[in-house]
C-alpha atoms as a PDB file:
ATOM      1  CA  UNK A   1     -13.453 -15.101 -10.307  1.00  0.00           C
ATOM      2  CA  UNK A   2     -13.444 -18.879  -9.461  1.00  0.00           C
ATOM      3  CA  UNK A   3     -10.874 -21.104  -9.754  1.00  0.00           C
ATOM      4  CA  UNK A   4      -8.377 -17.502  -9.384  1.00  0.00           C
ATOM      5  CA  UNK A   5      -6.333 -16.890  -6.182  1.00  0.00           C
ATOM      6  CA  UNK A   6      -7.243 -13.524  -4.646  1.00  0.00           C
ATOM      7  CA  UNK A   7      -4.948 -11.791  -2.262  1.00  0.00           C
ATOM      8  CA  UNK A   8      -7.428 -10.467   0.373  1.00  0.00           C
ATOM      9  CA  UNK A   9      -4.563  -8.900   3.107  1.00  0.00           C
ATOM     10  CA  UNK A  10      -2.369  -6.345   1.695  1.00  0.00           C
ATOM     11  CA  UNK A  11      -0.232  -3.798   3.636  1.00  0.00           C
ATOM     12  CA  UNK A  12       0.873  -0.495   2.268  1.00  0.00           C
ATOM     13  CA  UNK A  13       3.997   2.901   2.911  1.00  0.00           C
ATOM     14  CA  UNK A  14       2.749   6.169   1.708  1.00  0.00           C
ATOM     15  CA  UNK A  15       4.937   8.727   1.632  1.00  0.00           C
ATOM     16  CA  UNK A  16       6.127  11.840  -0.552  1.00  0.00           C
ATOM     17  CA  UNK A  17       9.055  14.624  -0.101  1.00  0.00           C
ATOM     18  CA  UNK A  18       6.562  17.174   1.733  1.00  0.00           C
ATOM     19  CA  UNK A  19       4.651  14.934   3.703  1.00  0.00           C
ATOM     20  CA  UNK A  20       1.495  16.498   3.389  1.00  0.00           C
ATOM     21  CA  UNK A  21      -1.728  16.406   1.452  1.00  0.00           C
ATOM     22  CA  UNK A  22      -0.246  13.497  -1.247  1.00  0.00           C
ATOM     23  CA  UNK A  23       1.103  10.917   1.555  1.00  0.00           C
ATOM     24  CA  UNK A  24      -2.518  10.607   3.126  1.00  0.00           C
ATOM     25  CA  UNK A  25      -4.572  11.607  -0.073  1.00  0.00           C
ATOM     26  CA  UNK A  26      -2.622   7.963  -1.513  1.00  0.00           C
ATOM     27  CA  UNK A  27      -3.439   6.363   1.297  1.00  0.00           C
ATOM     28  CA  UNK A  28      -6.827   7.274   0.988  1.00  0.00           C
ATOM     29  CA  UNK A  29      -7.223   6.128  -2.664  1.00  0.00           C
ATOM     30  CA  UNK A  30      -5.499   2.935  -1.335  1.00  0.00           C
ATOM     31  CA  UNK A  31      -8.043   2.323   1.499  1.00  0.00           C
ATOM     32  CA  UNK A  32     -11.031   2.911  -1.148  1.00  0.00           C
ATOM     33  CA  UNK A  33      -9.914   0.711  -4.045  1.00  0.00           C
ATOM     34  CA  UNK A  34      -9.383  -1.908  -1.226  1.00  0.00           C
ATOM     35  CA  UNK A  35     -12.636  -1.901   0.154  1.00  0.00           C
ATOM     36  CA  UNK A  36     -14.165  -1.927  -3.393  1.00  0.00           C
ATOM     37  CA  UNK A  37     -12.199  -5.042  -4.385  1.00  0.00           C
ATOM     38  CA  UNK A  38     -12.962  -6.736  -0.958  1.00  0.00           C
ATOM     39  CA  UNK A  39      -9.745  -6.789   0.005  1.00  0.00           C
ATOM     40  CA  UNK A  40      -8.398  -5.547   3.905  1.00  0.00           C
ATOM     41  CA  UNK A  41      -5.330  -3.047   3.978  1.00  0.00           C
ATOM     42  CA  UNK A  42      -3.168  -1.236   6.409  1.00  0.00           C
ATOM     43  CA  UNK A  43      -1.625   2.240   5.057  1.00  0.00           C
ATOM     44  CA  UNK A  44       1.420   3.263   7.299  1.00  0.00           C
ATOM     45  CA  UNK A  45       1.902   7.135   6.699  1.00  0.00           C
ATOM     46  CA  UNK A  46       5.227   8.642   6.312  1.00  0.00           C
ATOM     47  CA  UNK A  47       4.398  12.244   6.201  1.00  0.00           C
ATOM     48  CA  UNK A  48       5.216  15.599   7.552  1.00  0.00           C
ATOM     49  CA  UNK A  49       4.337  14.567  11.683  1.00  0.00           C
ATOM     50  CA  UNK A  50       5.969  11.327  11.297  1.00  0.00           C
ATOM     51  CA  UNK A  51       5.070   7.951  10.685  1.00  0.00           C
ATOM     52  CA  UNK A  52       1.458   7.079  11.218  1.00  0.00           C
ATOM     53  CA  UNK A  53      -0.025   3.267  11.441  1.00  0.00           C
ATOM     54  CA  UNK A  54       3.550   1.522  11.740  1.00  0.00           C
ATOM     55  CA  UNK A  55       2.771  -1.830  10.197  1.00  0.00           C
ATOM     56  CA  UNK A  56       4.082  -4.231  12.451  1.00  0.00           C
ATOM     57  CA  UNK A  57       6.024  -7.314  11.604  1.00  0.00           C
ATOM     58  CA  UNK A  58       2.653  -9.445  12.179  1.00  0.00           C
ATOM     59  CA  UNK A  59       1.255  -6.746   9.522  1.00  0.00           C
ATOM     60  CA  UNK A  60       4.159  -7.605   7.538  1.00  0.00           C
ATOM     61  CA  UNK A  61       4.204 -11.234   7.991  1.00  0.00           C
ATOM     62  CA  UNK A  62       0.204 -11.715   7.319  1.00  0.00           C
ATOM     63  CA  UNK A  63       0.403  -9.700   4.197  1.00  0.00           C
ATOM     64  CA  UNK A  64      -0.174 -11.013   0.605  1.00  0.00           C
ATOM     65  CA  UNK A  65       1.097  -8.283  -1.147  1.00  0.00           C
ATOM     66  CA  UNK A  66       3.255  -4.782  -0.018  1.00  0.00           C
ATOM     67  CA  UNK A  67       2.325  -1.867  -1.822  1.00  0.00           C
ATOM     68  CA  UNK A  68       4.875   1.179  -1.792  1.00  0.00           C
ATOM     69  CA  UNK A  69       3.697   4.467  -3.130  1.00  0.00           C
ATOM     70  CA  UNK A  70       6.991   6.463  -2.287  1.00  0.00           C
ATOM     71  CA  UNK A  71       8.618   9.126  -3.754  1.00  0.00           C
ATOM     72  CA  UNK A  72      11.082   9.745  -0.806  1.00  0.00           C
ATOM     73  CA  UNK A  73      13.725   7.234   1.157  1.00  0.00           C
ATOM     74  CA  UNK A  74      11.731   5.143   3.569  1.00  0.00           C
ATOM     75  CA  UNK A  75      13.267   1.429   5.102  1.00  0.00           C
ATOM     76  CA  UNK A  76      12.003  -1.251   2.428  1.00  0.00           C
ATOM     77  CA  UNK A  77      14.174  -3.628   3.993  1.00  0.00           C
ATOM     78  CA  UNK A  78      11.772  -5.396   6.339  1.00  0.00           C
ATOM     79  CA  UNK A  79       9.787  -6.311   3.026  1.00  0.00           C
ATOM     80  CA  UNK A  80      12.216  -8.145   1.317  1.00  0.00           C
ATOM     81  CA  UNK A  81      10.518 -11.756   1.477  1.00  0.00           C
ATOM     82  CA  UNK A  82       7.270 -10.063   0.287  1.00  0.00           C
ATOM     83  CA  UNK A  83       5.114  -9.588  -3.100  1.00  0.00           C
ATOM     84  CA  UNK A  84       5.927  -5.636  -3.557  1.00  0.00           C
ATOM     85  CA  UNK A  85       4.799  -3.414  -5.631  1.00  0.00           C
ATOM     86  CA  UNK A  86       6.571  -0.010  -5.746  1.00  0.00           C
ATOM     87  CA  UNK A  87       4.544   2.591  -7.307  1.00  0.00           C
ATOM     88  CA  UNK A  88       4.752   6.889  -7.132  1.00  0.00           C
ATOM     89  CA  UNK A  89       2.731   8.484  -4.668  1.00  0.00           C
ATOM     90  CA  UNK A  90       0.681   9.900  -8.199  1.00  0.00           C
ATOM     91  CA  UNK A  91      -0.103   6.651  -9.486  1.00  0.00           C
ATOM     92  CA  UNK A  92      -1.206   5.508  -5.757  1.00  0.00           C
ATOM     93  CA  UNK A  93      -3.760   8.580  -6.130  1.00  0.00           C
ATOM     94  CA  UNK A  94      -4.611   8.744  -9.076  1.00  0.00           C
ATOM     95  CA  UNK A  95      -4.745   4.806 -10.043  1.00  0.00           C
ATOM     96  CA  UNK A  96      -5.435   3.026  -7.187  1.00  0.00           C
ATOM     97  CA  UNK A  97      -7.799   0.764  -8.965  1.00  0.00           C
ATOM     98  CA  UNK A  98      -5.964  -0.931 -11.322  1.00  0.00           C
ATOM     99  CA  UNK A  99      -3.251  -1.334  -8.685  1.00  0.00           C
ATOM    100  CA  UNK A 100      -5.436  -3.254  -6.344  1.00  0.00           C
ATOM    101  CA  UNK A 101      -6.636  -5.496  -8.893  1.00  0.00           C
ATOM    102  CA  UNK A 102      -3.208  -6.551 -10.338  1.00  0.00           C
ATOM    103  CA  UNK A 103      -2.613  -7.665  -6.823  1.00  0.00           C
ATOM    104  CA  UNK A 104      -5.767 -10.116  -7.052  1.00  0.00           C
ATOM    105  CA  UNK A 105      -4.755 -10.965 -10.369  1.00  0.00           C
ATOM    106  CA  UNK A 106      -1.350 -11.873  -8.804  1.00  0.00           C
END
């Protein structure tokens, strides 16, 4: 990829209505298309038992690129000067691939 501008730091919000199995199971598919791309990621968790992994505003601030896979209300607001990508909790599963590499395609 030379002479192309990868974004290597990307933070993430996973969340869905129950809170359960699809909040983590995105940020799991997250995590692994990350890794594969060589690319570092945080996944906060917004599920059932609360928030897990708060990104902090250093996350925030560090970050390339925000990706939100929510298909509930969560604050967005402290993203607002970032790259963000808002996605369904689904396509977070299910397509986690192509996701990550728009993000180092910019």
């Amino acid at each position: 990829m030379k002479g192309m501008f990868i974004m290597k730091k990307i933070v993430a919000v996973t969340a869905c209505p129950a809170g359960v199995a699809h909040t983590y199971m995105a940020a799991e598919g997250l995590k692994k298309a990350a890794k594969k791309y060589g690319c570092s990621i945080k996944v906060e968790t917004d599920g059932a038992s609360g928030v897990e992994n708060r990104l902090t505003e250093e996350d925030i601030k560090e970050a390339d690129a925000v990706i939100l896979a929510i298909d509930t209300a969560v604050n967005v607001e402290r993203f607002h000067d970032k790259t963000v990508i808002e996605i369904s909790v689904g396509d977070a599963i299910r397509k986690a691939d192509k996701i990550i590499e728009k993000i180092q395609r910019g």
